[in-house]
N, C-alpha and C. Protein backbone atom coordinates (compact mmCIF):
# COMPACT_ATOMS: atom_id res chain seq x y z
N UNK A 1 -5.03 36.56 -8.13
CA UNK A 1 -5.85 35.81 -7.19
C UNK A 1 -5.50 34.33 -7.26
N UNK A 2 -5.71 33.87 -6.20
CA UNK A 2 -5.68 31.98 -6.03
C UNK A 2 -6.62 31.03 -6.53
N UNK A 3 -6.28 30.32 -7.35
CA UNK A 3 -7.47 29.01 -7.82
C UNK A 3 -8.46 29.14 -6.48
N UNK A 4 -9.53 29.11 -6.45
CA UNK A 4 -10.50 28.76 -5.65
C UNK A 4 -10.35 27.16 -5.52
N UNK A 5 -10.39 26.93 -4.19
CA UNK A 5 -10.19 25.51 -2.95
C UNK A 5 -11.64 24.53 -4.16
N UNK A 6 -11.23 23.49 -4.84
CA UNK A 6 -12.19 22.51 -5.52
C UNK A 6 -12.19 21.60 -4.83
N UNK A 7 -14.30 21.26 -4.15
CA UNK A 7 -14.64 19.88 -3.22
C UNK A 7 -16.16 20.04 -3.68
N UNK A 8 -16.06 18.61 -3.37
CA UNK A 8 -17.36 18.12 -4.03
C UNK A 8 -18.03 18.23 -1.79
N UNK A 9 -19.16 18.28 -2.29
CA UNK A 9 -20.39 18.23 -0.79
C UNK A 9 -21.03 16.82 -0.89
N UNK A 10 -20.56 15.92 -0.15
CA UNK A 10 -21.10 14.67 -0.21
C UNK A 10 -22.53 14.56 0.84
N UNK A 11 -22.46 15.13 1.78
CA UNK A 11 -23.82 15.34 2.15
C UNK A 11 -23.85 16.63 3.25
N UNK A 12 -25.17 17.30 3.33
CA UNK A 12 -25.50 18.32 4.27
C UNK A 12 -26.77 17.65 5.01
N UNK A 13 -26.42 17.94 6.51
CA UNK A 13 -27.21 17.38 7.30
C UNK A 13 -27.94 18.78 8.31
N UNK A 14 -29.05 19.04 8.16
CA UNK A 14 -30.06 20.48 8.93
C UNK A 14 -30.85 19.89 9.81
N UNK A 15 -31.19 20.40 10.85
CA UNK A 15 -32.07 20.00 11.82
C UNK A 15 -33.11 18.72 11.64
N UNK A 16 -32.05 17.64 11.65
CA UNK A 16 -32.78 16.40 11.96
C UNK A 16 -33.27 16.08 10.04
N UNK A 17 -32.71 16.34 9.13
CA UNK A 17 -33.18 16.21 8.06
C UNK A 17 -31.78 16.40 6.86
N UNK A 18 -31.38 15.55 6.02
CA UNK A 18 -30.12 15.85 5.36
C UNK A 18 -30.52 15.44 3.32
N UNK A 19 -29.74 16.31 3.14
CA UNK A 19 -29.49 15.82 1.65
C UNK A 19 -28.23 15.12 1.24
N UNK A 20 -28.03 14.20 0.42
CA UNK A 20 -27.16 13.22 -0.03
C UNK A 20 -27.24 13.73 -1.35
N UNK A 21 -25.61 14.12 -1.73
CA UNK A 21 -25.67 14.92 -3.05
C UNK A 21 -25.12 13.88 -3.84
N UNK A 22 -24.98 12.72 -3.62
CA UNK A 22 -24.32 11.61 -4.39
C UNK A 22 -25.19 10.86 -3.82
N UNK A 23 -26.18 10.56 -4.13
CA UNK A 23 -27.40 9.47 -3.77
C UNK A 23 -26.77 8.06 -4.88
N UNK A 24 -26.99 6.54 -4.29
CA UNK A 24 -26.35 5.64 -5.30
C UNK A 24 -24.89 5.70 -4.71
N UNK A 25 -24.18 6.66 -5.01
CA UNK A 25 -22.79 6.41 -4.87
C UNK A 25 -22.42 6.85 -2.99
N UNK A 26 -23.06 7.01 -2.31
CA UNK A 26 -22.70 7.05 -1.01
C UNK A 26 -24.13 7.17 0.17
N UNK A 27 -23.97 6.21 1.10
CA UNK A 27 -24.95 5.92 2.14
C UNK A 27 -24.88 6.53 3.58
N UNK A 28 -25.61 7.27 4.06
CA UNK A 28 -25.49 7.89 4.95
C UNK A 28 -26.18 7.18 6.16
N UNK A 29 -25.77 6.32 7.46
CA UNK A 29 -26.17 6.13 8.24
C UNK A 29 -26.95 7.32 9.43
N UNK A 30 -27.83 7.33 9.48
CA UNK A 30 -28.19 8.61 10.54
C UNK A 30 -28.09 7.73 12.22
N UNK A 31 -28.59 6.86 12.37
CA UNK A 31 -28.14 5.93 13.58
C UNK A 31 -26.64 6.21 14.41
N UNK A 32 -25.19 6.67 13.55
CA UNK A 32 -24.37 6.49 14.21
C UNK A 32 -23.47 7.36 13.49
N UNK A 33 -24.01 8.57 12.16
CA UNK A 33 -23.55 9.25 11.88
C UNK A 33 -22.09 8.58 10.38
N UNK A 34 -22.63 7.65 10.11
CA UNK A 34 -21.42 7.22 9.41
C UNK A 34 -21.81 7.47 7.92
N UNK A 35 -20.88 7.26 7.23
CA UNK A 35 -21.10 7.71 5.62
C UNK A 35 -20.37 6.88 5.36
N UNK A 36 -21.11 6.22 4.24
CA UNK A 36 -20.42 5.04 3.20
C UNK A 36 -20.20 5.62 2.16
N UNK A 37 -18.59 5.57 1.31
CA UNK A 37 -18.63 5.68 -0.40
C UNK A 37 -18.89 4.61 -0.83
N UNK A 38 -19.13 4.52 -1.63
CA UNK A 38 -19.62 2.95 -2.71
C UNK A 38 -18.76 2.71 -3.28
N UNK A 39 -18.61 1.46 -3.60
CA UNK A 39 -17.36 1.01 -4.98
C UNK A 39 -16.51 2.39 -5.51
N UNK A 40 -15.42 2.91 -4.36
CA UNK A 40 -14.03 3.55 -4.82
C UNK A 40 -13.99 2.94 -5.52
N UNK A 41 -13.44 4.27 -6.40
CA UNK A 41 -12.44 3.96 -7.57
C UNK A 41 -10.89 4.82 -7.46
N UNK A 42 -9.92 5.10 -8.27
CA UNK A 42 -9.27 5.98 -8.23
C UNK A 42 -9.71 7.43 -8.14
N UNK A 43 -10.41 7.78 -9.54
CA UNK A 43 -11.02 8.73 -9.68
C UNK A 43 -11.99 9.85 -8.58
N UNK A 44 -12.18 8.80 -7.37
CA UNK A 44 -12.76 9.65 -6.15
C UNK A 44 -11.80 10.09 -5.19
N UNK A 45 -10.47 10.21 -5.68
CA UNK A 45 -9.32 10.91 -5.16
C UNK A 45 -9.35 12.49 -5.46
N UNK A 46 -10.11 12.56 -3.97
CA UNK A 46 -9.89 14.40 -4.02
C UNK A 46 -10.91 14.91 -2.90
N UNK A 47 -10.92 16.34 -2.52
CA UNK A 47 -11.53 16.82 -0.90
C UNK A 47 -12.93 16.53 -1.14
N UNK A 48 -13.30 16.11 0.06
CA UNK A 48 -14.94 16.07 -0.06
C UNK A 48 -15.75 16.79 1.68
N UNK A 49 -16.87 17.58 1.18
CA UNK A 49 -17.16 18.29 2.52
C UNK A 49 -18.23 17.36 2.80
N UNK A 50 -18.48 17.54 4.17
CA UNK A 50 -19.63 16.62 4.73
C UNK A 50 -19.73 18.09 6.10
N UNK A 51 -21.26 18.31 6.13
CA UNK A 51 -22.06 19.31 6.99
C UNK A 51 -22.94 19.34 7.73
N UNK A 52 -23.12 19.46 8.96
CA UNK A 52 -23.91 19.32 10.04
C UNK A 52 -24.61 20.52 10.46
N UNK A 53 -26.03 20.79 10.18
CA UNK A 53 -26.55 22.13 10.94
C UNK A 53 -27.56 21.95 11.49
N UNK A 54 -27.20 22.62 13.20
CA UNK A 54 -27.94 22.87 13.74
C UNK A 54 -28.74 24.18 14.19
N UNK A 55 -29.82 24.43 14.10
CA UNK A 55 -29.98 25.95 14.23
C UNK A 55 -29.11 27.11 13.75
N UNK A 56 -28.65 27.98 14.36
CA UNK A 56 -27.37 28.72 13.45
C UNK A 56 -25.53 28.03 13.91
N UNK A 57 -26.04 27.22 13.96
CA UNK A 57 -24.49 26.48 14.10
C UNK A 57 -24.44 25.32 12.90
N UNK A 58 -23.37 25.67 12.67
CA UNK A 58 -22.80 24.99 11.57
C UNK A 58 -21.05 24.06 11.46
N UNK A 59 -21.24 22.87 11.05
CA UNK A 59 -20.19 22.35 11.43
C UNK A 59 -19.97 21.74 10.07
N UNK A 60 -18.55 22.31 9.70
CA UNK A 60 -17.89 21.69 8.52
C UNK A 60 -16.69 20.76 8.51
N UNK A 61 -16.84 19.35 8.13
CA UNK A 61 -15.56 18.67 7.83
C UNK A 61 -15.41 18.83 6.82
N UNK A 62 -13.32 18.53 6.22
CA UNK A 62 -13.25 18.48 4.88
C UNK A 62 -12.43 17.05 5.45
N UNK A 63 -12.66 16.13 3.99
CA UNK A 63 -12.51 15.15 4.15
C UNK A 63 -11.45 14.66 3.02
N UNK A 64 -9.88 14.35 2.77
CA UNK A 64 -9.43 13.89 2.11
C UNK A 64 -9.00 12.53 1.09
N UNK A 65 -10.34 12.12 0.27
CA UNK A 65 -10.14 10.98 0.53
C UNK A 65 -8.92 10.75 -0.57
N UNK A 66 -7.85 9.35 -0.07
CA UNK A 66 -7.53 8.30 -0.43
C UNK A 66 -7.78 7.20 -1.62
N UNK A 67 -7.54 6.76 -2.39
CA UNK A 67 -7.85 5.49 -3.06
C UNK A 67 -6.94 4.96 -3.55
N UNK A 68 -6.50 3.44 -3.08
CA UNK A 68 -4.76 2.59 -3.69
C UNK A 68 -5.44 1.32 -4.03
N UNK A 69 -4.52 1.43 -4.90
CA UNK A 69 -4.49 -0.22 -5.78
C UNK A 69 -3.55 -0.93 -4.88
N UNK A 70 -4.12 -2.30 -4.50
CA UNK A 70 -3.47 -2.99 -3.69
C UNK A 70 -1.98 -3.26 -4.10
N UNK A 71 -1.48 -3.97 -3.12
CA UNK A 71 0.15 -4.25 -3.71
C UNK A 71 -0.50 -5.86 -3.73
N UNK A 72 0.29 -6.63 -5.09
CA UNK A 72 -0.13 -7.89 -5.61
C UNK A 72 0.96 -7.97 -6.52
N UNK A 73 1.34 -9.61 -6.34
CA UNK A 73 2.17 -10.08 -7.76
C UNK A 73 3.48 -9.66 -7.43
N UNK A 74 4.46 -9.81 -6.18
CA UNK A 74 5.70 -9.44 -6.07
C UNK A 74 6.35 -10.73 -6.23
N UNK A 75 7.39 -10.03 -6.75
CA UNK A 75 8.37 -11.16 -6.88
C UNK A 75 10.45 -10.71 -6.71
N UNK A 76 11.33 -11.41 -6.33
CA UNK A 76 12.40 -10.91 -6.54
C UNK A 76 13.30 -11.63 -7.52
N UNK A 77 14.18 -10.57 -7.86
CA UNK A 77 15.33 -10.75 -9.32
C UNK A 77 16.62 -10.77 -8.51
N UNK A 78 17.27 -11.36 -8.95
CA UNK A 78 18.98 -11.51 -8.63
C UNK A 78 19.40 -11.02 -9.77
N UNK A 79 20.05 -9.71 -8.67
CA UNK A 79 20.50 -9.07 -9.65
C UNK A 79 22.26 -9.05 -10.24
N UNK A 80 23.09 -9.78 -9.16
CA UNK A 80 23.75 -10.19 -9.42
C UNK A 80 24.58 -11.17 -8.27
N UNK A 81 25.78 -12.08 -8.67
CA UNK A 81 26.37 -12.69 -7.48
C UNK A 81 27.26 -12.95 -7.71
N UNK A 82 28.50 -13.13 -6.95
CA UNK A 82 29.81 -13.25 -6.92
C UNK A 82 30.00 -14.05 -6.04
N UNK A 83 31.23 -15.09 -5.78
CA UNK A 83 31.79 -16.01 -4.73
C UNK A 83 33.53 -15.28 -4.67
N UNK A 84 33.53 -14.67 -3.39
CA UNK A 84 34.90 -14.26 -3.28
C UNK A 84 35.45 -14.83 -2.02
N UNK A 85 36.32 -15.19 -1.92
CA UNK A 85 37.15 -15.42 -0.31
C UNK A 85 35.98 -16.09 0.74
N UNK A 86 36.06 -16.78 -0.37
CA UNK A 86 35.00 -18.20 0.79
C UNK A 86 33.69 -17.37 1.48
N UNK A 87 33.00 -16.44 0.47
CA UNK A 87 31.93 -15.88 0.70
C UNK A 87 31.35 -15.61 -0.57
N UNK A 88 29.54 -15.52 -0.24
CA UNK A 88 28.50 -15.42 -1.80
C UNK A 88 28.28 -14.09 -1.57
N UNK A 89 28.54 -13.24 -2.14
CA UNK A 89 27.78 -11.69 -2.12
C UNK A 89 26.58 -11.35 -3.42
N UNK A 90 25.12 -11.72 -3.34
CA UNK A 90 24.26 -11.36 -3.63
C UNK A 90 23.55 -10.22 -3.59
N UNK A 91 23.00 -9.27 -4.81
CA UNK A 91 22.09 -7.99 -4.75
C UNK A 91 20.80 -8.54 -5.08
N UNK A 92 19.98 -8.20 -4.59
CA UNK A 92 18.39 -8.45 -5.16
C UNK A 92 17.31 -7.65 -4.87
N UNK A 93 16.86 -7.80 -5.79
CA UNK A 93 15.86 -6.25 -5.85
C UNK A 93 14.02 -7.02 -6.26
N UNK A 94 13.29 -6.67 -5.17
CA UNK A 94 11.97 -7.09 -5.18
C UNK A 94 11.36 -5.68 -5.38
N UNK A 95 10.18 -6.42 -6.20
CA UNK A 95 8.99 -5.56 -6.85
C UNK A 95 7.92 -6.36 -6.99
N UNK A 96 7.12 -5.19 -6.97
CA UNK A 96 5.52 -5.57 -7.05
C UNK A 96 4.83 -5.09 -8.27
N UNK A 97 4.20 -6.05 -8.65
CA UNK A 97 4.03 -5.89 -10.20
C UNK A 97 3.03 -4.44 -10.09
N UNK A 98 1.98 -4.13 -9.06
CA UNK A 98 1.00 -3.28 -9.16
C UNK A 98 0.90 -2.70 -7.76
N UNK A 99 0.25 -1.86 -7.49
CA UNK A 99 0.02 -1.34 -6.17
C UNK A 99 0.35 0.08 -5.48
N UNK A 100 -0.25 1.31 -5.47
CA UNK A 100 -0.24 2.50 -5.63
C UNK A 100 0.62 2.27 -3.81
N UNK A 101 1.98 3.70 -4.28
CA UNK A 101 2.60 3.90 -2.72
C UNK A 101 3.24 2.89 -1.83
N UNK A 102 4.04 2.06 -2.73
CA UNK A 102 4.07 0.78 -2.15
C UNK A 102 5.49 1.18 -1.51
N UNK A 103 5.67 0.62 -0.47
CA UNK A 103 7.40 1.04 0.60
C UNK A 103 7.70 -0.72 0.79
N UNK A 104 8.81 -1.23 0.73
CA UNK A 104 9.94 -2.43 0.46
C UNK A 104 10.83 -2.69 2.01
N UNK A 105 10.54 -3.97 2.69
CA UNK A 105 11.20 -4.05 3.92
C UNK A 105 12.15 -5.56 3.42
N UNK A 106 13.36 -5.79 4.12
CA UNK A 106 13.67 -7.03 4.32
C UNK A 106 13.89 -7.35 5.75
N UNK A 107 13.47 -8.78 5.88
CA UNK A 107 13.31 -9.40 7.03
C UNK A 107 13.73 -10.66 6.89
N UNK A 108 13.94 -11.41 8.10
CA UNK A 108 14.17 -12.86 7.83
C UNK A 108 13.08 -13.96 8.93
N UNK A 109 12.70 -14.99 8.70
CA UNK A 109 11.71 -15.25 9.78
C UNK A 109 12.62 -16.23 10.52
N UNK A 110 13.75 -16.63 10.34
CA UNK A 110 14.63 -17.72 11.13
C UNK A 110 15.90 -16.27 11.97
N UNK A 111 15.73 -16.75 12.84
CA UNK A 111 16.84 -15.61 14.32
C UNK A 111 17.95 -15.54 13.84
N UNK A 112 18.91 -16.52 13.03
CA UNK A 112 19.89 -16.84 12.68
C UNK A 112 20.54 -16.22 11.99
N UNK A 113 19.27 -15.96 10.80
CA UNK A 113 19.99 -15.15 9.44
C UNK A 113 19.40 -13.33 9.62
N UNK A 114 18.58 -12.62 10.81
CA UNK A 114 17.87 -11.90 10.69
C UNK A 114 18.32 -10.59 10.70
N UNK A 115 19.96 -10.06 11.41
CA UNK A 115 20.75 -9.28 10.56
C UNK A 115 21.12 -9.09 9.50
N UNK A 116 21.61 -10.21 8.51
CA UNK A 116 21.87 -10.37 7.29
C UNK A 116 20.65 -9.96 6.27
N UNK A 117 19.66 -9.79 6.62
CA UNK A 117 18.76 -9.54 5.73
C UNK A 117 17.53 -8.70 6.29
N UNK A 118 17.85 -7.88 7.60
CA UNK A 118 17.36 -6.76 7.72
C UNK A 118 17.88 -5.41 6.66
N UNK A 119 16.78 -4.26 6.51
CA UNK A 119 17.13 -3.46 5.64
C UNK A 119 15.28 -3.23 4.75
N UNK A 120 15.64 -1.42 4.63
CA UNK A 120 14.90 -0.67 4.16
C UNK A 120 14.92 -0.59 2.74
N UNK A 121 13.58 -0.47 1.98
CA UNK A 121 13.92 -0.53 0.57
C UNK A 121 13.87 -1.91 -0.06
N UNK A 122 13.77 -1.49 -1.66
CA UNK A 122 13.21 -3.05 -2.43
C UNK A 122 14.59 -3.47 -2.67
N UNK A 123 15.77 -3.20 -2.54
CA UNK A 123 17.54 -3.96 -2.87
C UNK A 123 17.98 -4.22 -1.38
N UNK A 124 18.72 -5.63 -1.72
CA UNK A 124 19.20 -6.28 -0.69
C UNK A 124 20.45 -6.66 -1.22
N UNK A 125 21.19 -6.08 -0.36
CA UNK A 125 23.06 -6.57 -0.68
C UNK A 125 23.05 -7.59 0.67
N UNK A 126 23.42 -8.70 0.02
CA UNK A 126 23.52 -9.73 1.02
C UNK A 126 24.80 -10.97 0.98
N UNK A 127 25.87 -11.02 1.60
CA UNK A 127 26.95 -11.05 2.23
C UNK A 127 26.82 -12.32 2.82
N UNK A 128 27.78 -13.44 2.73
CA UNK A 128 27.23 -14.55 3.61
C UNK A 128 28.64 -16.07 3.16
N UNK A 129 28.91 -16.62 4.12
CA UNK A 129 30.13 -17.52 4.54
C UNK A 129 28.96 -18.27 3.02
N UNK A 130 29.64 -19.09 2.66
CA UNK A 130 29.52 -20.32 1.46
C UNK A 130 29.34 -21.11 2.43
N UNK A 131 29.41 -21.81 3.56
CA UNK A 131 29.84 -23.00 4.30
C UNK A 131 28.17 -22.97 4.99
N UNK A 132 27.37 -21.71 5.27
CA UNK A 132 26.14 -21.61 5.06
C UNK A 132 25.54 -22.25 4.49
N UNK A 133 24.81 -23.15 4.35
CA UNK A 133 23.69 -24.10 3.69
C UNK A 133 22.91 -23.20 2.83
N UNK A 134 21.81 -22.44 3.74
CA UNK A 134 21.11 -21.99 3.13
C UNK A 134 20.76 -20.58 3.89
N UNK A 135 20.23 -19.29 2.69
CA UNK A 135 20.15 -18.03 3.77
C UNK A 135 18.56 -18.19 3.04
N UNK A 136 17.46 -17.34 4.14
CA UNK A 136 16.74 -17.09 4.12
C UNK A 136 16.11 -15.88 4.12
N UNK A 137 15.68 -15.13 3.43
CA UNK A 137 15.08 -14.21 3.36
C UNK A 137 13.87 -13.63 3.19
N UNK A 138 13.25 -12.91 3.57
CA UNK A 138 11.84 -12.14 3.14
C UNK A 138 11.57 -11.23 3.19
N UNK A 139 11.08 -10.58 1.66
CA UNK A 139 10.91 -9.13 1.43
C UNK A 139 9.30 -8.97 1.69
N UNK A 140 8.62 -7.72 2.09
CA UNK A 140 7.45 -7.53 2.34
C UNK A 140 7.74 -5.91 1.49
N UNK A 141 6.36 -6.29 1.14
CA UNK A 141 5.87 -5.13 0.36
C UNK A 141 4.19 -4.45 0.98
N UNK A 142 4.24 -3.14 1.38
CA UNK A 142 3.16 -2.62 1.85
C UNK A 142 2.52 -1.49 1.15
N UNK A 143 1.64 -0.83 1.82
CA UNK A 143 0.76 0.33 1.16
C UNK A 143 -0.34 0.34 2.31
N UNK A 144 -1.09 1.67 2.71
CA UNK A 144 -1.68 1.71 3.22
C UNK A 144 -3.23 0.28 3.57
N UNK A 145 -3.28 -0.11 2.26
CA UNK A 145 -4.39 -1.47 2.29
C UNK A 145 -3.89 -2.57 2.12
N UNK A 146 -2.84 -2.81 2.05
CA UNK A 146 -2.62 -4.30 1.83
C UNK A 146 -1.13 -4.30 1.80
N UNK A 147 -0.66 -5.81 2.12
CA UNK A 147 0.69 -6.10 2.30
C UNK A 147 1.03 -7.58 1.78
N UNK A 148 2.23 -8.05 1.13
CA UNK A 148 2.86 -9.21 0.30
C UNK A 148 4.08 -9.45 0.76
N UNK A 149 4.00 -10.18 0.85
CA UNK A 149 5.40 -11.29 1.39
C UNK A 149 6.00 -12.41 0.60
N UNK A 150 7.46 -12.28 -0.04
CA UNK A 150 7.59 -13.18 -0.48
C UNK A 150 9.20 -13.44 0.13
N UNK A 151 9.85 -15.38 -0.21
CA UNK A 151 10.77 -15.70 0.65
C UNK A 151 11.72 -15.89 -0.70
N UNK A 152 13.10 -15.25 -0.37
CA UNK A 152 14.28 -16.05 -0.89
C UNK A 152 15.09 -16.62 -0.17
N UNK A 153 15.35 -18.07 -0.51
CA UNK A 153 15.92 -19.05 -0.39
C UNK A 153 17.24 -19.15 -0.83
N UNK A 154 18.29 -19.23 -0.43
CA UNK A 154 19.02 -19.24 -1.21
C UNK A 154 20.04 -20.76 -0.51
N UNK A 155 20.49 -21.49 -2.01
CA UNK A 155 20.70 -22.98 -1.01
C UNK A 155 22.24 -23.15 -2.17
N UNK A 156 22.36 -21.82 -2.98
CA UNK A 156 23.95 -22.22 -3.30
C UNK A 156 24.41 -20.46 -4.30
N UNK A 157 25.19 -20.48 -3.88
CA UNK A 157 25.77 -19.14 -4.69
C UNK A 157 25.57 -18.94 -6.10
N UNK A 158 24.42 -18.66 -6.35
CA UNK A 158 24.57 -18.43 -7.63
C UNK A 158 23.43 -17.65 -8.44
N UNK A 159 22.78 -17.80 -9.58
CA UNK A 159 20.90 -17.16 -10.33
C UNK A 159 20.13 -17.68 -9.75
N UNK A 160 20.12 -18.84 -8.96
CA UNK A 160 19.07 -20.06 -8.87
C UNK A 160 18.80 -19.32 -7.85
N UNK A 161 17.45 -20.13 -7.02
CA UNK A 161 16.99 -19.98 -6.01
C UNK A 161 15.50 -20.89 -5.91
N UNK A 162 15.63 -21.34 -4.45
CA UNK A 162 14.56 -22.03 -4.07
C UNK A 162 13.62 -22.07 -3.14
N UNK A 163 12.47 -22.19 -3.25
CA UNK A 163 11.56 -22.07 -2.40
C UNK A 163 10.64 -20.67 -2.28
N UNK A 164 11.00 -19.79 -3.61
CA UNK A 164 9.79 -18.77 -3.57
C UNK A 164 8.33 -19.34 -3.21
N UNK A 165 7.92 -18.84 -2.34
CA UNK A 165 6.39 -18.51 -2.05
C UNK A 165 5.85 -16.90 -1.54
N UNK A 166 5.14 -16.53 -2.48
CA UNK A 166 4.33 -15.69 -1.86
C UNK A 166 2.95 -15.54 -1.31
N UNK A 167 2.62 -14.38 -0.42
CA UNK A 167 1.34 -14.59 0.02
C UNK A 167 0.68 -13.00 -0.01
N UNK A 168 -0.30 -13.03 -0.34
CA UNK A 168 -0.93 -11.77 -0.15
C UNK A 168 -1.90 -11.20 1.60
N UNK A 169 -1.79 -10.17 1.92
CA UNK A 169 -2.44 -9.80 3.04
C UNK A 169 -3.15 -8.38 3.12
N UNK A 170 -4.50 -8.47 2.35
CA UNK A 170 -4.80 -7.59 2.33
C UNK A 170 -6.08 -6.83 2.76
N UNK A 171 -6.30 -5.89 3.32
CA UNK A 171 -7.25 -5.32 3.68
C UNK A 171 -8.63 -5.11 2.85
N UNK A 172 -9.83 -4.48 3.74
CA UNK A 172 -10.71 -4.56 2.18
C UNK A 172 -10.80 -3.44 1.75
N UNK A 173 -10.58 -3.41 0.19
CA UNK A 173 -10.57 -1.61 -0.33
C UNK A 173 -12.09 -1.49 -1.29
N UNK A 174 -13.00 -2.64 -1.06
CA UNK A 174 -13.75 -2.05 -2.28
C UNK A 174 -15.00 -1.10 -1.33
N UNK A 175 -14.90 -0.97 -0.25
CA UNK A 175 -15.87 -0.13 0.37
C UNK A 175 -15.03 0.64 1.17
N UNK A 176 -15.64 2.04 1.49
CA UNK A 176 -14.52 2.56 2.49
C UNK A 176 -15.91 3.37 3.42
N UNK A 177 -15.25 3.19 5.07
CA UNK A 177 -16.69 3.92 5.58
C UNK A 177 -15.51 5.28 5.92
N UNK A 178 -16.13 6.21 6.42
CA UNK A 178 -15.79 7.28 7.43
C UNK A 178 -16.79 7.80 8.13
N UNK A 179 -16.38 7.34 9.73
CA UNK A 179 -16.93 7.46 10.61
C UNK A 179 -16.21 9.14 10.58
N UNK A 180 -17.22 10.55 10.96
CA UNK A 180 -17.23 11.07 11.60
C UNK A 180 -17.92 11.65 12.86
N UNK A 181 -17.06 12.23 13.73
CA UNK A 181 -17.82 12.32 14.94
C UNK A 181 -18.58 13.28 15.26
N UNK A 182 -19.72 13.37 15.11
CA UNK A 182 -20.84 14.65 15.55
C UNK A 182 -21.70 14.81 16.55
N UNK A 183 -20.80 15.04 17.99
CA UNK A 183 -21.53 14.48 19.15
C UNK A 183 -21.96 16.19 19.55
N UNK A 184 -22.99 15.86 20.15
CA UNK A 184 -24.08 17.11 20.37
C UNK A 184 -24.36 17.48 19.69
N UNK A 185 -24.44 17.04 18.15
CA UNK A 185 -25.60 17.57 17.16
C UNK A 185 -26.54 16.96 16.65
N UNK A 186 -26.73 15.58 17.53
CA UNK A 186 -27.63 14.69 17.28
C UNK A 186 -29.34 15.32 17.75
N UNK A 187 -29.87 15.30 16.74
CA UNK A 187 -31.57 15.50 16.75
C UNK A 187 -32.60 15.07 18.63
């Protein structure tokens, strides 16, 4: 036989009257049908049912929830560089110190350099005339709640680099609602 399907019942709702089986840890709007979890954590990663009955009708959602640690604290490493035939060929590899599911873009915000440093993933092989001043780059780091941006500068062939700044952009994770929709079973 198969493990039996494991979910917690976050609330059952019966003719105009409901129980909240996690009272404290989740708020049930009856006005518009919404359900609040309280202060996610990781640990509330896993199915949860929520139930609507009306007379002999019965309506079951299962609900998968989610919970990520933001992406925060990126930064990039040179990982190595060479000057060959009147060109700098740079690798660099950005990471984020923390942040559950995180996916790695490069971009550039100047038109100029924005082939050179397009590309999927946290490594950037980057290719570029010496006679170039300066290349610009920016890696972004995402996850479903939040996203980081940071810039490399680069103003001579070599470890150095100037003008890191990063910025964080992130969504809010310490409450999460889920709206579900229960139209015609309203009281």
């Amino acid at each position: 036989t198969e493990d039996p399907l494991s979910k917690l019942v976050l609330l059952k709702y019966s003719d105009s009257n409901y129980t909240n089986y996690m009272e404290g840890r989740t708020r049930f709007h009856e006005s518009d049908f919404s359900l609040e979890i309280l202060n996610t954590s990781r640990q509330d990663r896993q199915l949860y049912e929520y139930i609507v009955s009306k007379g002999p009708e019965e309506k079951v959602w299962q609900i998968q929830l989610e919970v990520y640690e933001p992406v925060s604290d990126l930064s990039i490493q040179i990982l190595s560089w060479a000057q060959t035939n009147g060109s700098c060929t740079v690798t660099l590899n950005c990471t984020a110190e923390r942040g559950d599911n995180v996916s790695y873009s490069w971009g550039s915000r100047d038109a100029s350099t924005s082939g050179l440093c397009a590309r999927n993933g946290s490594l950037l092989h980057l290719s570029y005339p010496l006679q170039n001043a300066s290349i610009a780059c920016a890696c972004t780091a995402t996850n479903p709640i939040s996203s980081w941006v940071v810039d490399f500068n680069s103003s001579e062939c070599s470890y150095e680099q100037g003008g890191k700044s990063s910025s964080p952009d992130l969504a809010p994770s310490s409450l999460l609602v889920l709206l579900l929709p229960c139209w015609g079973l309203l009281p």
